[in-house]
Protein backbone atom coordinates (compact mmCIF):
# COMPACT_ATOMS: atom_id res chain seq x y z
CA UNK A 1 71.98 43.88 60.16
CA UNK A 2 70.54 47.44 59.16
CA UNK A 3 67.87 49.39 61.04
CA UNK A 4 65.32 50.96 59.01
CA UNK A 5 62.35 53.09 59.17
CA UNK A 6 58.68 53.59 57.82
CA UNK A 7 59.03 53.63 53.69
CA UNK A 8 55.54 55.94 54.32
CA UNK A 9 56.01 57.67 56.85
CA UNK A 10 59.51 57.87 57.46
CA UNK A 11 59.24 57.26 61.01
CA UNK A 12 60.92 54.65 63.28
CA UNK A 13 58.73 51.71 64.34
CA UNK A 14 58.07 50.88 68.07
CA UNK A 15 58.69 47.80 68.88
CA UNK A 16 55.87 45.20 67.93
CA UNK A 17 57.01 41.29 68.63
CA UNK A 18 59.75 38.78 68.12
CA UNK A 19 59.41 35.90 65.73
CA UNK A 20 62.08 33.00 65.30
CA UNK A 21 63.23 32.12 61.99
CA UNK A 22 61.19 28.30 61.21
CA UNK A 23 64.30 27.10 59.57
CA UNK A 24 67.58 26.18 61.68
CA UNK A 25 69.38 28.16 63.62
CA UNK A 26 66.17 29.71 64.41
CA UNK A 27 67.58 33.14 64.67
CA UNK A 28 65.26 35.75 66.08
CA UNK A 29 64.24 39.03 65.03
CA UNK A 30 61.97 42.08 65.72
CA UNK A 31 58.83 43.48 64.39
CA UNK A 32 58.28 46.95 64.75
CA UNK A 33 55.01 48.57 63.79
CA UNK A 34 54.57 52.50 62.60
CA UNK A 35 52.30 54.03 64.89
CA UNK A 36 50.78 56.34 61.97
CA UNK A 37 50.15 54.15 59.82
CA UNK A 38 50.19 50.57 60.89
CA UNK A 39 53.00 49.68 58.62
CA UNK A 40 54.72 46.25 60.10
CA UNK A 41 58.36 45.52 59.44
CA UNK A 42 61.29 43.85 60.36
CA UNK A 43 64.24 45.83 62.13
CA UNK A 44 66.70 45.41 62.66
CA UNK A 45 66.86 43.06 59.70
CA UNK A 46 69.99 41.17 57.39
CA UNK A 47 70.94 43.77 54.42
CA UNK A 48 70.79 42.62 50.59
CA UNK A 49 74.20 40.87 50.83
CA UNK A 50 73.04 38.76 53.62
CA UNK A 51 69.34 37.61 52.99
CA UNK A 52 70.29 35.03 50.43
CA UNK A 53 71.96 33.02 53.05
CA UNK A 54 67.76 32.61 55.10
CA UNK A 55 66.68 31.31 51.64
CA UNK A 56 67.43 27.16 51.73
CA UNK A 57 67.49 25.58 48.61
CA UNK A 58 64.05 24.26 48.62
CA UNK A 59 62.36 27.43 49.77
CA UNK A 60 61.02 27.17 46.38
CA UNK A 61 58.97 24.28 44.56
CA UNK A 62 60.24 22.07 41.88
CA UNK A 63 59.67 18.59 40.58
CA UNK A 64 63.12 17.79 42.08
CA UNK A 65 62.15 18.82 45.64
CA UNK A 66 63.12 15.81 47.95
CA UNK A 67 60.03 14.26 49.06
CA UNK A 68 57.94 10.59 48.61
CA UNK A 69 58.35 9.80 44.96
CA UNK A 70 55.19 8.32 42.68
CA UNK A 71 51.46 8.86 43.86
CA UNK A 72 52.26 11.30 46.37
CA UNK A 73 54.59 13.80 44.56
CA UNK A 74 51.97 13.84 41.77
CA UNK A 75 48.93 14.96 44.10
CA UNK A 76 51.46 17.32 45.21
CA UNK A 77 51.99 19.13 41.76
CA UNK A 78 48.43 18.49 40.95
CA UNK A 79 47.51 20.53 43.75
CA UNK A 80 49.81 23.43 43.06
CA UNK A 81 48.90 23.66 39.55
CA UNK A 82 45.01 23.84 40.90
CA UNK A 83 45.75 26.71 42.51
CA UNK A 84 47.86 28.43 40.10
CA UNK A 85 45.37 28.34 37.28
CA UNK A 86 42.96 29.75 40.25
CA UNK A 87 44.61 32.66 40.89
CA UNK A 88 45.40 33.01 36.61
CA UNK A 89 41.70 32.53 35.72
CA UNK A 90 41.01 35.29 38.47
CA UNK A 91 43.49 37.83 36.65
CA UNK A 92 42.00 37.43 33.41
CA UNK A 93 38.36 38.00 35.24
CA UNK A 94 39.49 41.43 36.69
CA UNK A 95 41.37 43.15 33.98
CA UNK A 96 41.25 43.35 29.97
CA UNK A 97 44.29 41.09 29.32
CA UNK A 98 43.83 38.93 25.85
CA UNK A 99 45.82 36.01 24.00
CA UNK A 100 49.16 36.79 23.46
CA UNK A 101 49.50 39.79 26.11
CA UNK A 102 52.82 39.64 27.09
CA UNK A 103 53.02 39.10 31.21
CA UNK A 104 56.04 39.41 33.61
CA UNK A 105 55.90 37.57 36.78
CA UNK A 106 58.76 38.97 39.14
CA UNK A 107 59.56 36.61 41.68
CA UNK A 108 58.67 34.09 39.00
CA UNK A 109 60.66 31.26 41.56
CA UNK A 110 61.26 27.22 39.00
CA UNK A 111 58.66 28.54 36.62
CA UNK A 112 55.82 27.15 37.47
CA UNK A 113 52.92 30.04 36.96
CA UNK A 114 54.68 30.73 33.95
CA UNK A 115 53.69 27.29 32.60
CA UNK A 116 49.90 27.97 33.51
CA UNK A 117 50.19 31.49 31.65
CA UNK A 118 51.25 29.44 28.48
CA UNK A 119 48.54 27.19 29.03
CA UNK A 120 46.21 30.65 29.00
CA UNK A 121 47.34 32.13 25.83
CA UNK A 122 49.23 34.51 27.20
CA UNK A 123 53.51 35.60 26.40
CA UNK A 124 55.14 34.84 29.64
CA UNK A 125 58.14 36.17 30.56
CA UNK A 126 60.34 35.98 34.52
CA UNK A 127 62.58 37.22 36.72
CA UNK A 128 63.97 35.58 40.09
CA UNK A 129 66.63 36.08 42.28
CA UNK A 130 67.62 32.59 43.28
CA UNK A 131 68.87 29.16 41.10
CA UNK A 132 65.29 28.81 40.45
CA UNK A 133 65.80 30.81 37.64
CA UNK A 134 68.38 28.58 36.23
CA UNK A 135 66.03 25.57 36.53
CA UNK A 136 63.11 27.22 34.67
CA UNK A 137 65.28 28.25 31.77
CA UNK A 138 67.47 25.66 31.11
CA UNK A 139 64.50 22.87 32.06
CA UNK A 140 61.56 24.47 31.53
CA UNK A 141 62.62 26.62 28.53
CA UNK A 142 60.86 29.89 29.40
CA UNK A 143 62.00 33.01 29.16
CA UNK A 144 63.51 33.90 32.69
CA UNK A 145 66.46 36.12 33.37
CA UNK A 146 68.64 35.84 37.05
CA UNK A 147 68.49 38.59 39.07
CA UNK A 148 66.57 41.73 40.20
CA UNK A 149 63.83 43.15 38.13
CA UNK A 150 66.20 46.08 37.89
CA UNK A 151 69.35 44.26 36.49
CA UNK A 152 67.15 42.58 33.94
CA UNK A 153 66.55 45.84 31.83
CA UNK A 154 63.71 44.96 30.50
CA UNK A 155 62.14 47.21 27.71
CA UNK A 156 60.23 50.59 28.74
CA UNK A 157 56.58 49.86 28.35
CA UNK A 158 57.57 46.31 27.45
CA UNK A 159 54.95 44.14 29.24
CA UNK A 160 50.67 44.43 29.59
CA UNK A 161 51.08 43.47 33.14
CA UNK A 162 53.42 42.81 35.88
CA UNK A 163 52.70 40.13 38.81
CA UNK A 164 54.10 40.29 42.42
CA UNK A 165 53.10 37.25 44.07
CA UNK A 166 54.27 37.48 47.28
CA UNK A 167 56.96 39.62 46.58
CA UNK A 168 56.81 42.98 47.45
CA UNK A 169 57.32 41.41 51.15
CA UNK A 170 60.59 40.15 50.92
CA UNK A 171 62.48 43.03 48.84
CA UNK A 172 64.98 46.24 51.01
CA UNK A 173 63.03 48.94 48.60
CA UNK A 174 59.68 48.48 47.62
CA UNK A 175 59.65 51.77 46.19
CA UNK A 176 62.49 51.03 43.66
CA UNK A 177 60.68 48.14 42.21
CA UNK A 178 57.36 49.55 41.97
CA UNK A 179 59.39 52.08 40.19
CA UNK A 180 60.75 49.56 37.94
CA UNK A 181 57.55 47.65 37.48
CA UNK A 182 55.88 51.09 36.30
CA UNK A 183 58.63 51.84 33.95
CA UNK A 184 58.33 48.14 32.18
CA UNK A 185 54.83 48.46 31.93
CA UNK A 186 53.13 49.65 28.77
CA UNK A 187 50.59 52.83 29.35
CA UNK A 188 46.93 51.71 31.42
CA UNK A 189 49.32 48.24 32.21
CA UNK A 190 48.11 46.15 35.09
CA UNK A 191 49.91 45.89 38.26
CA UNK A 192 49.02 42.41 40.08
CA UNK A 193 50.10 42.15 43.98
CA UNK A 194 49.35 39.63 46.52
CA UNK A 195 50.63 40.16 50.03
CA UNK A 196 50.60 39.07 52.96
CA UNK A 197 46.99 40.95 55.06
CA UNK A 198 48.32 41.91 58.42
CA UNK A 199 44.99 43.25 58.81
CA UNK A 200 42.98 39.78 58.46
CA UNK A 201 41.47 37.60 60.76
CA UNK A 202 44.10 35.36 60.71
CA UNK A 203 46.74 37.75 61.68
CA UNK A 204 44.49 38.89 64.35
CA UNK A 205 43.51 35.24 65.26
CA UNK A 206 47.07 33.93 65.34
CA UNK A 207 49.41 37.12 66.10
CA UNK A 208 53.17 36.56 66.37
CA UNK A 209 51.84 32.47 65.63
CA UNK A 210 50.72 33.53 61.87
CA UNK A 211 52.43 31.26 59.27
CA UNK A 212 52.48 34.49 57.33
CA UNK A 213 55.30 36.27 59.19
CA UNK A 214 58.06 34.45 57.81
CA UNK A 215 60.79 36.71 59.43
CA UNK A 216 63.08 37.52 58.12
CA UNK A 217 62.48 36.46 54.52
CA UNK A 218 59.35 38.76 54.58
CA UNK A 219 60.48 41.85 55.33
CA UNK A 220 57.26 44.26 55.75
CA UNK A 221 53.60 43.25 56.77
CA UNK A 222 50.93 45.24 54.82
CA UNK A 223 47.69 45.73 55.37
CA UNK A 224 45.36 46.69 52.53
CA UNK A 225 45.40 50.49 53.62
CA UNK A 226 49.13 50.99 53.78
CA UNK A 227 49.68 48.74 50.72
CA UNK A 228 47.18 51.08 48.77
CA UNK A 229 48.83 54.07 49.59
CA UNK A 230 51.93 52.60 48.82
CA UNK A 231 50.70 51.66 45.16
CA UNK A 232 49.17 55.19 44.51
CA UNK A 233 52.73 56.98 45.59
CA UNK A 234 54.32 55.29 43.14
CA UNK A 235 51.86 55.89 40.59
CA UNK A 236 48.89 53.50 40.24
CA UNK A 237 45.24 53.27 40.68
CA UNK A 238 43.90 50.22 42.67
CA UNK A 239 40.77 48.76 40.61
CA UNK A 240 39.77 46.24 43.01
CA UNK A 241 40.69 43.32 45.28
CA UNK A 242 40.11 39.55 45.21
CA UNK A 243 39.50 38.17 48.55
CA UNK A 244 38.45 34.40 47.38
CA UNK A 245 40.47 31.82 47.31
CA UNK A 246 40.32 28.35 45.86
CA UNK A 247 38.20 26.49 48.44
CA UNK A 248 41.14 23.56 49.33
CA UNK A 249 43.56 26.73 49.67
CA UNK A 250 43.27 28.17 53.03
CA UNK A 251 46.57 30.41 53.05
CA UNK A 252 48.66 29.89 56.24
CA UNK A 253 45.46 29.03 58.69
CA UNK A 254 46.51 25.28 58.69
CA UNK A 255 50.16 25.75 59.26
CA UNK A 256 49.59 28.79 61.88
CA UNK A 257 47.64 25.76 63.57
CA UNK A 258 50.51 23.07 63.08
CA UNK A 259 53.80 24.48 62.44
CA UNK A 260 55.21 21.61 61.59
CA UNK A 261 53.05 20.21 59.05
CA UNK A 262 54.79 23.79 56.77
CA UNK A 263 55.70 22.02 53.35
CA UNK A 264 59.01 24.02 53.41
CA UNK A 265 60.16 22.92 56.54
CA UNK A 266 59.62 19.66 55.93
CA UNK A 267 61.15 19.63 51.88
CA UNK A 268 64.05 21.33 53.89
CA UNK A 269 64.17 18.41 56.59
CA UNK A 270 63.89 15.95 54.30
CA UNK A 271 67.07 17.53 52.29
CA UNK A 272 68.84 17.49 55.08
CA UNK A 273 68.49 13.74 55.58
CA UNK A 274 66.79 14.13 59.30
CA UNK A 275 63.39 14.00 60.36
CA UNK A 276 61.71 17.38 60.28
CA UNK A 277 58.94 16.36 63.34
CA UNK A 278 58.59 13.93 65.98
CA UNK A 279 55.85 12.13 64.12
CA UNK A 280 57.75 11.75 61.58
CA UNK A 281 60.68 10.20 63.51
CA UNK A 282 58.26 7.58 64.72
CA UNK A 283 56.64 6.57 61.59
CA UNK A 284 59.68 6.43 59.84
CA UNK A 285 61.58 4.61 62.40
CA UNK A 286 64.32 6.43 60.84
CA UNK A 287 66.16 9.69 59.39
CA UNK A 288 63.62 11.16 57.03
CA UNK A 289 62.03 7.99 56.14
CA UNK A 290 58.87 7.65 53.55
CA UNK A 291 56.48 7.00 56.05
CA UNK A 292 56.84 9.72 58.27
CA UNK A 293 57.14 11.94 54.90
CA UNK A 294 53.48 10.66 53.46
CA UNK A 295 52.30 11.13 57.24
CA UNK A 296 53.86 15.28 57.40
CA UNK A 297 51.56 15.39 54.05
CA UNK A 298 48.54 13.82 55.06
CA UNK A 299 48.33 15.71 58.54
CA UNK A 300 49.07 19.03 56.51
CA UNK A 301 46.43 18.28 53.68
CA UNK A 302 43.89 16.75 56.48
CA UNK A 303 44.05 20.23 57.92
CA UNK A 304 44.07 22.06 55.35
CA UNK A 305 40.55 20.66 54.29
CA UNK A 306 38.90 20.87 57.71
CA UNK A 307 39.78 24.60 57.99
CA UNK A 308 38.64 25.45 54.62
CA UNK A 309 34.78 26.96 55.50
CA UNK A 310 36.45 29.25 58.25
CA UNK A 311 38.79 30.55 55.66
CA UNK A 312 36.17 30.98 52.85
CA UNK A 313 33.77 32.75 55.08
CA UNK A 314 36.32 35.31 56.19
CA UNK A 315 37.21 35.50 52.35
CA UNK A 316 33.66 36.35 51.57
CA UNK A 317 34.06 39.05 54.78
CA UNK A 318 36.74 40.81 52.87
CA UNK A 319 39.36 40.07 55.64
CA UNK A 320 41.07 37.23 53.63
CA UNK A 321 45.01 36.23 54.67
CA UNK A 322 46.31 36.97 51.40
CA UNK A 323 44.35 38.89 48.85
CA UNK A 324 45.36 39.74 45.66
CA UNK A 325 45.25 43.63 44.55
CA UNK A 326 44.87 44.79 41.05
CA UNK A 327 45.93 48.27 40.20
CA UNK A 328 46.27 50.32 36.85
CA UNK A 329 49.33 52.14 35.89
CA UNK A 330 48.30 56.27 35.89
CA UNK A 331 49.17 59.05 33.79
């Protein structure tokens, strides 16, 4: 474990809350908050060489992930590809990329938005940590290298834009990428970032309950204040931000409600070969069974639906859970 302080201010953080890890052993860890400038993070936290070990295997989506096979894996994908060609349609609305831009999505996880990038004309290209990045390659066939943006080497002024979807949470140095990002980026590129709001309703709604504060995989907690003078130190211009969200997507409010119902936990359950709730257990009537699965699903998506208004309307307030911020790279 390392202790850290504020990457703004260079202060240490007072202590803020402690948040168990949702996946087994449920290890604990601390939150501490900068008192200037409201920058959340975790400390003391695992170091590079340890995180990989808090990612499970199914952290990340793929056609493979263990779950009910037929109608109900296929409403599955069909919703996450709704969403993903959302949030695409919204990043050609807000900046001047055309056909056959060439796009970087770091964090790019099995490929996935990179498929819906195709489908928009545009050159896709990845980079991801994890095995993911084996699957999309060698699957998928797109172009996706293993590793950090930084051991890819990517071209100076290679790309039109670079995306950081949920991202710039979970890496040590923020800086260093944005750095990176920057570099790769060809002159007035577009910087994409969605984070985490820890200045929403829902984080002030929920608190240390949030589904957002995935300790310790996330790793800082922005809200749209620091993350803009974050962006500007390292040398962009935010444009604007996109609060709205697909109506049947309210980010984290319906597992901050129900725990349990998180798709991860229950993908990682289900892996596992155990039941990942009690409901489950008695659906089932055994270990992981497809009953109880369908059930985890229908709860979760049941949820999800009912609160759906609540989330638009603090969308359309400007306090939504995880906005998206588009910024210009400067001079």
């Amino acid at each position: 474990m390392e202790q850290v302080t504020c990457i703004l201010c260079g202060k240490p953080g007072w202590p803020w809350f402690e948040k168990a890890d949702k996946f087994p052993p449920h290890e604990r860890f601390r939150v501490v908050r900068c008192a200037a400038c409201g920058l959340q993070w975790v400390s003391p936290r695992p170091s590079p060489a340890e995180i990989g070990r808090y990612y499970p295997d199914t952290y990340s989506w793929k056609p493979e992930t263990p779950g009910p096979e037929g109608l109900v894996h296929r409403l599955e994908r069909a919703y996450r590809f709704h969403l993903l060609r959302f949030e695409t349609r919204s990043m050609l609305r807000r900046t001047d990329l055309a056909p056959g831009d060439k796009v970087l999505d770091v964090g790019c996880g099995s490929g996935d938005r990179l498929l819906v990038m195709k489908e928009a004309n545009l050159a896709p290209a990845g980079v991801e940590i994890t095995s993911a990045a084996d699957y999309a390659r060698e699957r998928l066939g797109l172009d996706v290298r293993r590793g950090t943006l930084e051991e890819a080497a990517f071209d100076a002024g290679a790309f039109r834009a670079v995306t950081l979807h949920n991202v710039l949470e979970h890496v040590h140095d923020p800086r260093s990428l944005l750095a990176e990002a920057r570099r790769v980026l060809a002159p007035d590129g577009w910087l994409v970032v969605q984070v985490p709001n820890a200045a929403s309703g829902q984080a002030r709604l929920f608190g240390r309950r949030w589904a957002a504060l995935d300790a310790p995989r996330d790793l800082y907690y922005y809200t749209p204040a620091a993350l803009g003078r974050l962006l500007e130190s390292a040398g962009f211009a935010v444009r604007s931000v996109a609060h709205r969200t697909s109506f049947p997507h309210p980010p984290t409010a319906a597992i901050s409600l129900l725990p349990w119902t998180d798709p991860q936990r229950f993908w990682a359950a289900e892996q596992r070969g155990g039941p990942s709730t009690i409901l489950g257990t008695a659906l089932s009537g055994s270990k992981g069974g497809g009953a109880g699965a369908i059930a985890r699903r229908f709860v979760w998506a049941a949820t999800t639906l009912a609160v759906a208004p609540a989330v638009w309307l603090e969308s359309f307030l400007g306090s939504s859970a995880i906005p998206t911020t588009f910024a210009r790279k400067g001079p």
